[in-house]
N, C-alpha and C. Protein backbone atom coordinates (compact mmCIF):
# COMPACT_ATOMS: atom_id res chain seq x y z
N UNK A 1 0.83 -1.19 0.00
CA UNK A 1 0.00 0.00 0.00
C UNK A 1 0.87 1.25 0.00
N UNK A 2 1.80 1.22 0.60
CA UNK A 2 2.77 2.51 0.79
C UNK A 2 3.91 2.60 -0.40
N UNK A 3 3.75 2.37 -1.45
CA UNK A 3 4.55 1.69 -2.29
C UNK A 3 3.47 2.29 -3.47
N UNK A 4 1.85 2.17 -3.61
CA UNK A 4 0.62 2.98 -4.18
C UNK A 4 0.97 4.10 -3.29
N UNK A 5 1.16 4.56 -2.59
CA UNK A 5 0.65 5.78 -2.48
C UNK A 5 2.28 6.74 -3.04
N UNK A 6 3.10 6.03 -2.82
CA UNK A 6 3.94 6.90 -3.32
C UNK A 6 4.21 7.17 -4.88
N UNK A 7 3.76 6.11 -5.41
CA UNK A 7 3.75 6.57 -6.88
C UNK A 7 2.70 7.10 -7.54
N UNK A 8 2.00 7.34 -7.01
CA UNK A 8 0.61 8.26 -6.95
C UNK A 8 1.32 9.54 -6.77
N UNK A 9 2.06 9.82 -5.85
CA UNK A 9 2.38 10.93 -5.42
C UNK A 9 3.38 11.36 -6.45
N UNK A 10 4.37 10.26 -7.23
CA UNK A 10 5.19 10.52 -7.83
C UNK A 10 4.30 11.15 -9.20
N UNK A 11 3.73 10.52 -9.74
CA UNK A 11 2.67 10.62 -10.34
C UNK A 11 2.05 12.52 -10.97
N UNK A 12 1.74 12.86 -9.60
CA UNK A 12 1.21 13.91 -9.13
C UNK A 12 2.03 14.78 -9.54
N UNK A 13 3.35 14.62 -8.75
CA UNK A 13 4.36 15.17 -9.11
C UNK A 13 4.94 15.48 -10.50
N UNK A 14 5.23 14.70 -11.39
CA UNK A 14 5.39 14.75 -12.73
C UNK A 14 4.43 15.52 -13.53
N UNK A 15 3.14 15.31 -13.21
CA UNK A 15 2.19 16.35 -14.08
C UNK A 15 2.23 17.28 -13.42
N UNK A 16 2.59 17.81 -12.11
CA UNK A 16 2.63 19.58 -11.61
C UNK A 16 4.00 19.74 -12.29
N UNK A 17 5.00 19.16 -12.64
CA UNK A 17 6.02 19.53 -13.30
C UNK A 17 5.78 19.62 -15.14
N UNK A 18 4.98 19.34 -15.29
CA UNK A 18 4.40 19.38 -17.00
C UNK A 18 3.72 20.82 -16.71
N UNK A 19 3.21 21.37 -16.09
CA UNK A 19 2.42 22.39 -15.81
C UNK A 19 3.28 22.95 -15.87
N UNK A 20 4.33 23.38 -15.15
CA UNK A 20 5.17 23.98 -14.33
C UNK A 20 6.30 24.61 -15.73
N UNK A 21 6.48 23.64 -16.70
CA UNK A 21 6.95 23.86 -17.64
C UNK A 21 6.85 24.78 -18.45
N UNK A 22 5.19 24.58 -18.50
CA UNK A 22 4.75 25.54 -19.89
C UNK A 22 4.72 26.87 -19.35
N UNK A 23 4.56 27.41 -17.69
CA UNK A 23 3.97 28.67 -17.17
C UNK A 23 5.35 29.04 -17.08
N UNK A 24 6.89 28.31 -17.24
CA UNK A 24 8.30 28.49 -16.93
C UNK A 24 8.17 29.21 -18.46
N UNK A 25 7.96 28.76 -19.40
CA UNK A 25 8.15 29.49 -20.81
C UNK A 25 7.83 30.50 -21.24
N UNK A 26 8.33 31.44 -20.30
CA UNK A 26 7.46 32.72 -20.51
C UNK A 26 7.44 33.76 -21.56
N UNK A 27 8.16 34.00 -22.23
CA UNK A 27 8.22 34.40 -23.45
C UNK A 27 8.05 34.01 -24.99
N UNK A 28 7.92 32.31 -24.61
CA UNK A 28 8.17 31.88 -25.70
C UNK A 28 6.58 32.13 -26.47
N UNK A 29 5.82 32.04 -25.91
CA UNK A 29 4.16 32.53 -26.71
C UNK A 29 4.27 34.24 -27.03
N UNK A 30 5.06 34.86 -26.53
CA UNK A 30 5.10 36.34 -27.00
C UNK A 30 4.62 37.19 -25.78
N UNK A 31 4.79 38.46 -26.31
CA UNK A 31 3.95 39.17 -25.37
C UNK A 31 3.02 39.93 -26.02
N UNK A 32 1.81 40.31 -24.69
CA UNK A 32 0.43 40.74 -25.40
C UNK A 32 0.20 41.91 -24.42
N UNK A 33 -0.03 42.89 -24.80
CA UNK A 33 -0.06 44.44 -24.29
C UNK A 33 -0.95 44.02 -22.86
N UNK A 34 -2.20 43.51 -23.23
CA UNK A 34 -3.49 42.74 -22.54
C UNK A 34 -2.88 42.07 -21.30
N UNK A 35 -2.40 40.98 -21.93
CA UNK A 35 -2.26 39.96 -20.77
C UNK A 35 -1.10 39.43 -20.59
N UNK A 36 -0.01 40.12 -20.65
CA UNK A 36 1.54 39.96 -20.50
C UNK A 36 2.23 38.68 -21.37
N UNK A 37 3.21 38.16 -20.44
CA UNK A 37 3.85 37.45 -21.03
C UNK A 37 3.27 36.15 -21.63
N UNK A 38 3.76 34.79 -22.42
CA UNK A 38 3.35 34.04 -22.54
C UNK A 38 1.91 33.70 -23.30
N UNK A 39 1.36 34.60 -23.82
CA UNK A 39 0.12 34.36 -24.60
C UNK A 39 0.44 34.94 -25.90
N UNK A 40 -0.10 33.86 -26.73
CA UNK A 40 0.35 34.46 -28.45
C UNK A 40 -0.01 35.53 -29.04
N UNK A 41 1.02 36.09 -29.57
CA UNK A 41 0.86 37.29 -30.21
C UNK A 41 0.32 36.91 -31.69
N UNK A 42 -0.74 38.09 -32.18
CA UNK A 42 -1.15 37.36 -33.03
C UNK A 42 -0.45 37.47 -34.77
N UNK A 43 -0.90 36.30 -35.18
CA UNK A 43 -0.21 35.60 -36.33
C UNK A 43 1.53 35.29 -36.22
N UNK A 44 1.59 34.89 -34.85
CA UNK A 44 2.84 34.14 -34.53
C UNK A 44 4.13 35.26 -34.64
N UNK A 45 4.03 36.11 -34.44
CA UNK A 45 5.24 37.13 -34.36
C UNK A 45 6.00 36.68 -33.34
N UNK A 46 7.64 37.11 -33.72
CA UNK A 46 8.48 36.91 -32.45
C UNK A 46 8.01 37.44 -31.28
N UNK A 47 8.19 37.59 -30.15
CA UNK A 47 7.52 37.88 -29.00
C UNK A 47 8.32 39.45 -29.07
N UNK A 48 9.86 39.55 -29.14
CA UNK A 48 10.33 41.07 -29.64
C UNK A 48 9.42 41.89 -30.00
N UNK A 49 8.79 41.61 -31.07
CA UNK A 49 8.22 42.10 -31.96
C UNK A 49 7.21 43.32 -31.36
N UNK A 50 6.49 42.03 -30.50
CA UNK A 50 5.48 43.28 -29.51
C UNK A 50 6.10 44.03 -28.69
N UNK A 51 6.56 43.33 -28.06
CA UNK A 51 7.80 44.16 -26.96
C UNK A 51 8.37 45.59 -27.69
N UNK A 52 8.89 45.16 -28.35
CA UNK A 52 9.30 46.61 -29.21
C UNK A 52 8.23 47.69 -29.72
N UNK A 53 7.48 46.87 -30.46
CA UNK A 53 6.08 47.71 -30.33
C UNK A 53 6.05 48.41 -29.35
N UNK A 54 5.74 47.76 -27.77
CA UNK A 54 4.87 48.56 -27.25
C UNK A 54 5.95 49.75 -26.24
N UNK A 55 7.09 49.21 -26.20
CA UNK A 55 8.07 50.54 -25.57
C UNK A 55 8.35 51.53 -26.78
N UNK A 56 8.24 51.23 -28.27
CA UNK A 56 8.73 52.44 -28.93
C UNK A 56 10.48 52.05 -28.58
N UNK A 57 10.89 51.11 -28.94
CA UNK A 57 12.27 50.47 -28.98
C UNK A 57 12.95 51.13 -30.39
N UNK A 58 13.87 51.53 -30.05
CA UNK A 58 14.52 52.29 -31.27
C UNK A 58 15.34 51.08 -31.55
N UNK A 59 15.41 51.07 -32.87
CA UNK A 59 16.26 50.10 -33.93
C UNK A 59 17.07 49.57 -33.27
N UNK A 60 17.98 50.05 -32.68
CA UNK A 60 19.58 49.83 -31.91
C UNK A 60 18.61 48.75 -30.98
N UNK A 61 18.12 49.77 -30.16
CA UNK A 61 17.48 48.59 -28.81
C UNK A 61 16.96 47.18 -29.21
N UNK A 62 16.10 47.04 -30.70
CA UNK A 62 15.23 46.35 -31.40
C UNK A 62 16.82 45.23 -31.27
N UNK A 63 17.27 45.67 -31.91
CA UNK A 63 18.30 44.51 -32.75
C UNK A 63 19.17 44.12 -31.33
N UNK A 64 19.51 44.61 -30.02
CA UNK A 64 20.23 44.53 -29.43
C UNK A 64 19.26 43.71 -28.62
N UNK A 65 18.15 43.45 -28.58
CA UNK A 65 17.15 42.78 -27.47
C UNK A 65 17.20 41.38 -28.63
N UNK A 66 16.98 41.53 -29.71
CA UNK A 66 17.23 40.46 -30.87
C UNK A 66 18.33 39.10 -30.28
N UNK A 67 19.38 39.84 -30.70
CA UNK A 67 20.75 39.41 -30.42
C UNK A 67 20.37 38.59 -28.80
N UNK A 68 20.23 39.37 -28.15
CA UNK A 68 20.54 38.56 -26.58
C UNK A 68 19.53 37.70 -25.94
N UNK A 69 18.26 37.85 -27.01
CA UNK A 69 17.29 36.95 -26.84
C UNK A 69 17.73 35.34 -27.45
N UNK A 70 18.35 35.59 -28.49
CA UNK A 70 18.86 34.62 -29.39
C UNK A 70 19.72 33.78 -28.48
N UNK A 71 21.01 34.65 -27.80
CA UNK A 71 22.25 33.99 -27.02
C UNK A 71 21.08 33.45 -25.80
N UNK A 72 20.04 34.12 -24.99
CA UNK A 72 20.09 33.43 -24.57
C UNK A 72 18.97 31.95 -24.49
N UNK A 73 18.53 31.85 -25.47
CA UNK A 73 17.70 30.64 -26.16
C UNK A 73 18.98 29.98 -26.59
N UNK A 74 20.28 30.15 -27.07
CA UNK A 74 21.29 29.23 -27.21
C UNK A 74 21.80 28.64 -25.69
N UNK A 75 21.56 29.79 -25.05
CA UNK A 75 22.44 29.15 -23.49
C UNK A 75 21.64 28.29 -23.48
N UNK A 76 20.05 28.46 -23.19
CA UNK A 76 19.25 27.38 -22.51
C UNK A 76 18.95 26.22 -22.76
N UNK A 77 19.20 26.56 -23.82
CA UNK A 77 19.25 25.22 -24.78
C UNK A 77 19.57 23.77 -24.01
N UNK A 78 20.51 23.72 -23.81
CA UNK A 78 21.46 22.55 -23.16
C UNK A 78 20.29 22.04 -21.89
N UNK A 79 20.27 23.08 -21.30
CA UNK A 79 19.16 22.71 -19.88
C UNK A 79 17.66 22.37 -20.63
N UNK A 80 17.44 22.66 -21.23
CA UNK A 80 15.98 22.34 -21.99
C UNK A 80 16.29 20.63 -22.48
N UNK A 81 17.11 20.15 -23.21
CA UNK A 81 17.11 19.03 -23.68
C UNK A 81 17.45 18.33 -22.28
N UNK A 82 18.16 18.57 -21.80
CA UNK A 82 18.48 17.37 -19.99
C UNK A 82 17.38 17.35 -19.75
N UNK A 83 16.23 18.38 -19.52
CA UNK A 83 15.21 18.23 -18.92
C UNK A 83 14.31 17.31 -19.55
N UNK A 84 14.34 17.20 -20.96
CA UNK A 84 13.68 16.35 -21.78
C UNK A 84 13.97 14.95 -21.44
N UNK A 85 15.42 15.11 -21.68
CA UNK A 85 15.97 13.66 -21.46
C UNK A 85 16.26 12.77 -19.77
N UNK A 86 15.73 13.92 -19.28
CA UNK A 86 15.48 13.14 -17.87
C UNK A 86 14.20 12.91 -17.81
N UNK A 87 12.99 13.71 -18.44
CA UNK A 87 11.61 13.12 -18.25
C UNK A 87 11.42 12.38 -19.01
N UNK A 88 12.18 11.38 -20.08
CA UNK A 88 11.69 10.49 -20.74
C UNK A 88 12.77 9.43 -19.59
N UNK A 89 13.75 9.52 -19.08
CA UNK A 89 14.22 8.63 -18.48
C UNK A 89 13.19 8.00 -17.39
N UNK A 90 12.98 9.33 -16.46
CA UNK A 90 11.74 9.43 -15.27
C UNK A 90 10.62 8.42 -15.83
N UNK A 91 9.90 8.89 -16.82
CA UNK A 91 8.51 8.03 -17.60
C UNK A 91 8.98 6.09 -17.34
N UNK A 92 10.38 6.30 -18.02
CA UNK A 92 10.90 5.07 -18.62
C UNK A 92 10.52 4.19 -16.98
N UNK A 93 11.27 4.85 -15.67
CA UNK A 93 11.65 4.35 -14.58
C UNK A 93 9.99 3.97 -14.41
N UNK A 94 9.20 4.84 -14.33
CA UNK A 94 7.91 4.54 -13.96
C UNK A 94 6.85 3.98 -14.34
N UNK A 95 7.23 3.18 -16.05
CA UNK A 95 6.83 2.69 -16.17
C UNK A 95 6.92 1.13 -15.50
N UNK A 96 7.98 1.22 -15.06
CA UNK A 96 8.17 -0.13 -14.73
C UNK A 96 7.47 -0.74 -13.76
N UNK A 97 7.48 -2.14 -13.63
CA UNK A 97 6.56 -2.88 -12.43
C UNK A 97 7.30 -2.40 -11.24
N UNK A 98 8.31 -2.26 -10.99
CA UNK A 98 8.78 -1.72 -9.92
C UNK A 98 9.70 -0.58 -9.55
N UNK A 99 9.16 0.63 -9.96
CA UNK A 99 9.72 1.51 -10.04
C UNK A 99 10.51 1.93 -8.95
N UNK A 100 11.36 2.87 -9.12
CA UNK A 100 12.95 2.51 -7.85
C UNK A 100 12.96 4.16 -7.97
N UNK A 101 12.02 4.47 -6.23
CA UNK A 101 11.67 5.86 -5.83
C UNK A 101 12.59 6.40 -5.84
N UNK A 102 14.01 6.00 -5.15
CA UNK A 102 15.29 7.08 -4.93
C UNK A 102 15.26 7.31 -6.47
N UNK A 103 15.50 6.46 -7.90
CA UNK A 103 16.11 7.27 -9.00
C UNK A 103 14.88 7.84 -9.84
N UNK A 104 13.81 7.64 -8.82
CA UNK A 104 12.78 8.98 -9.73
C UNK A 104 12.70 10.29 -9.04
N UNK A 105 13.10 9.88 -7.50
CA UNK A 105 13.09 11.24 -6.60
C UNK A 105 14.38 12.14 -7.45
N UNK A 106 15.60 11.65 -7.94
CA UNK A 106 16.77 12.18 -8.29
C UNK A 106 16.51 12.39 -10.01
N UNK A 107 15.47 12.05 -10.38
CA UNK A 107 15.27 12.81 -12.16
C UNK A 107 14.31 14.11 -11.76
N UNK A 108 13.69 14.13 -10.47
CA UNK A 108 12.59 15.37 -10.47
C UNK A 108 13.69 16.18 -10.18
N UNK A 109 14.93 15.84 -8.84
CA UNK A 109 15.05 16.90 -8.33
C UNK A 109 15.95 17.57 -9.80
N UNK A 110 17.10 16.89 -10.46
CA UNK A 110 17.65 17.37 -11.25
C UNK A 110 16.57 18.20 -12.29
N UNK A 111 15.68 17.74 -12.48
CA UNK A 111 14.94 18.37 -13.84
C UNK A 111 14.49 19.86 -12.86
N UNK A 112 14.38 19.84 -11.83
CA UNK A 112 13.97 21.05 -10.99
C UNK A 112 15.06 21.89 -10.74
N UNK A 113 16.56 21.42 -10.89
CA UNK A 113 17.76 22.12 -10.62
C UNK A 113 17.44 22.91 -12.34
N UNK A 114 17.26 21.84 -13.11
CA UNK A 114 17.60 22.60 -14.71
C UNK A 114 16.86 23.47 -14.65
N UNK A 115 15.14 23.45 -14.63
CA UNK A 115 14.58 24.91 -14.02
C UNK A 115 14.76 26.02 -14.05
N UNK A 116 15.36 25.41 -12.40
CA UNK A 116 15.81 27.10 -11.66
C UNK A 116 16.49 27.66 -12.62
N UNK A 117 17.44 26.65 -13.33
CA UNK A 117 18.76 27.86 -13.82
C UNK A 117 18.41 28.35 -14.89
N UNK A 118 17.46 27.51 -15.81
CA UNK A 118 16.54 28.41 -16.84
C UNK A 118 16.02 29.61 -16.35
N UNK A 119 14.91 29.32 -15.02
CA UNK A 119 14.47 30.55 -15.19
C UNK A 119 15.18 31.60 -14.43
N UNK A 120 16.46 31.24 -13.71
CA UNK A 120 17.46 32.60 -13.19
C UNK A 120 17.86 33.18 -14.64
N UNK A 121 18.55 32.24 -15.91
CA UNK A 121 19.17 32.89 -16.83
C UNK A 121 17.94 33.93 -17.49
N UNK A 122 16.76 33.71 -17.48
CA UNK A 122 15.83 34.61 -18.01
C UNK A 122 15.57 35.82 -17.32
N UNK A 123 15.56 35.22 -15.66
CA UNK A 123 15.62 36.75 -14.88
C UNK A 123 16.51 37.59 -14.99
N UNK A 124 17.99 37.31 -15.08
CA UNK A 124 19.38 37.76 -15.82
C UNK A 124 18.71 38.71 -16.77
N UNK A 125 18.37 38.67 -18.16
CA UNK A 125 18.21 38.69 -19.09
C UNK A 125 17.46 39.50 -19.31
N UNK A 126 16.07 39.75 -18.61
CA UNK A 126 14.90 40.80 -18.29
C UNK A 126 15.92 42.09 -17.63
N UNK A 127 16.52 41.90 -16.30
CA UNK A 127 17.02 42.74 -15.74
C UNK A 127 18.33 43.50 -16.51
N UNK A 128 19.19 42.43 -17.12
CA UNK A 128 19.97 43.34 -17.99
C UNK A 128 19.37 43.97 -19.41
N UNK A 129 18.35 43.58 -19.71
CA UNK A 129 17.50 44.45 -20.62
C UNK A 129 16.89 45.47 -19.90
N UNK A 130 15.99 45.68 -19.26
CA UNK A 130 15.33 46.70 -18.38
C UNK A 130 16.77 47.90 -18.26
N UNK A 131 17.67 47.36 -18.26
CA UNK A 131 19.26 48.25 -17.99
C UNK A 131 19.25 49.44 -19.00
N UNK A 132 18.96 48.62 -20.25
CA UNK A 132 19.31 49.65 -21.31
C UNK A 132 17.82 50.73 -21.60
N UNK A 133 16.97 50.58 -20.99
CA UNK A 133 15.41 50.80 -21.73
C UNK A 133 15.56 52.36 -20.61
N UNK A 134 14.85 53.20 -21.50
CA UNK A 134 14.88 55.04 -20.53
C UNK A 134 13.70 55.04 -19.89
N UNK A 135 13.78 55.89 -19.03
CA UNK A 135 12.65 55.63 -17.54
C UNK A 135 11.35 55.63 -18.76
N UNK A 136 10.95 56.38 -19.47
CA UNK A 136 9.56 56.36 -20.24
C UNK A 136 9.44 54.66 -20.63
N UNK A 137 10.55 54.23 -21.00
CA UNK A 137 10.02 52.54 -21.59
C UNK A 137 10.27 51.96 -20.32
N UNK A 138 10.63 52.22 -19.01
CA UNK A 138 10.25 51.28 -18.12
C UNK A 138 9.09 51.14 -17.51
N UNK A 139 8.45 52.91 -17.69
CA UNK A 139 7.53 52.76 -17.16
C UNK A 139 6.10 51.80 -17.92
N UNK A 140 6.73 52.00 -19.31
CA UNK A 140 5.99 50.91 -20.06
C UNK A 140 5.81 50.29 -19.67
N UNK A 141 6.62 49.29 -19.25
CA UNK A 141 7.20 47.67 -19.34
C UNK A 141 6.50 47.84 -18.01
N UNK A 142 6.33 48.19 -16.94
CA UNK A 142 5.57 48.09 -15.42
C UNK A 142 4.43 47.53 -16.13
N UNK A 143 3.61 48.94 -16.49
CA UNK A 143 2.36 48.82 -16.69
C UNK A 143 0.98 47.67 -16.67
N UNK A 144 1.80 46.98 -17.61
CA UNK A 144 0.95 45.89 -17.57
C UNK A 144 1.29 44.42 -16.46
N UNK A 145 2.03 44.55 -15.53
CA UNK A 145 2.48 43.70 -14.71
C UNK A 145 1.73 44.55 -13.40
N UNK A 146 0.83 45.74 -13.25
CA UNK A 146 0.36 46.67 -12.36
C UNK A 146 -1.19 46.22 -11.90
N UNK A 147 -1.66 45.66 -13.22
CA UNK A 147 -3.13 45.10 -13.64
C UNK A 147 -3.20 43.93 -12.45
């Protein structure tokens, strides 16, 4: 019985981490003046795209938010596929008739280490952007995080 309840729990666990994923991707659906980050911009524009839109991003800024959006979708890269390749490992473990809790407890926690460091490198990334933007486009960029 204690053996059901923990893979129930493991269970549980894995789909709040499928969740957890998509609300971690925060830019990748774009941004929407409306309803911030993460919801598609429409007819699939880079997420820049609006962003720039809506501060009035001069060219320089445009291409310089370009660039470091790019580097850092290359950094993350690496942590995005481990994470893949530990939740197909994780699946693999659990499928089994006897799944072996310590090495599924140690694919969550790692896939939760890759995470964090995704979403620190994005907080990085916001904050050294916000760096270059003049008090009028920050006060932009508040705005809709005020709602």
């Amino acid at each position: 019985m204690k053996i059901k309840n923990r893979i129930i729990c493991l269970l549980i666990v894995a789909v709040l981490l499928g969740f957890t994923s998509s609300a971690n991707a925060w830019g990748r659906g774009g941004f929407n003046k409306e309803k911030g980050w993460g919801k598609p911009t429409e007819e699939g524009r880079h997420p820049v795209e609006g962003l720039a839109r809506m501060l009035n991003l001069t060219p320089e800024q445009k291409n310089k938010l370009m660039e470091q959006d790019q580097a850092l979708e290359r950094e993350i890269l690496p942590a995005q596929q481990k994470i893949e390749s530990l939740r197909l490992k994780m699946e693999e473990e659990m499928s089994k008739d006897k799944p072996d809790h310590r090495v599924i407890e140690d694919y969550v926690k790692e896939i939760g280490q890759n995470r964090v460091a995704i979403q620190m490198k994005r907080i990085d990334f916001l904050l050294k952007f916000r760096e270059s933007l003049s008090p009028e486009q920050r006060s932009k960029l508040k705005r809709p995080r005020q709602r």
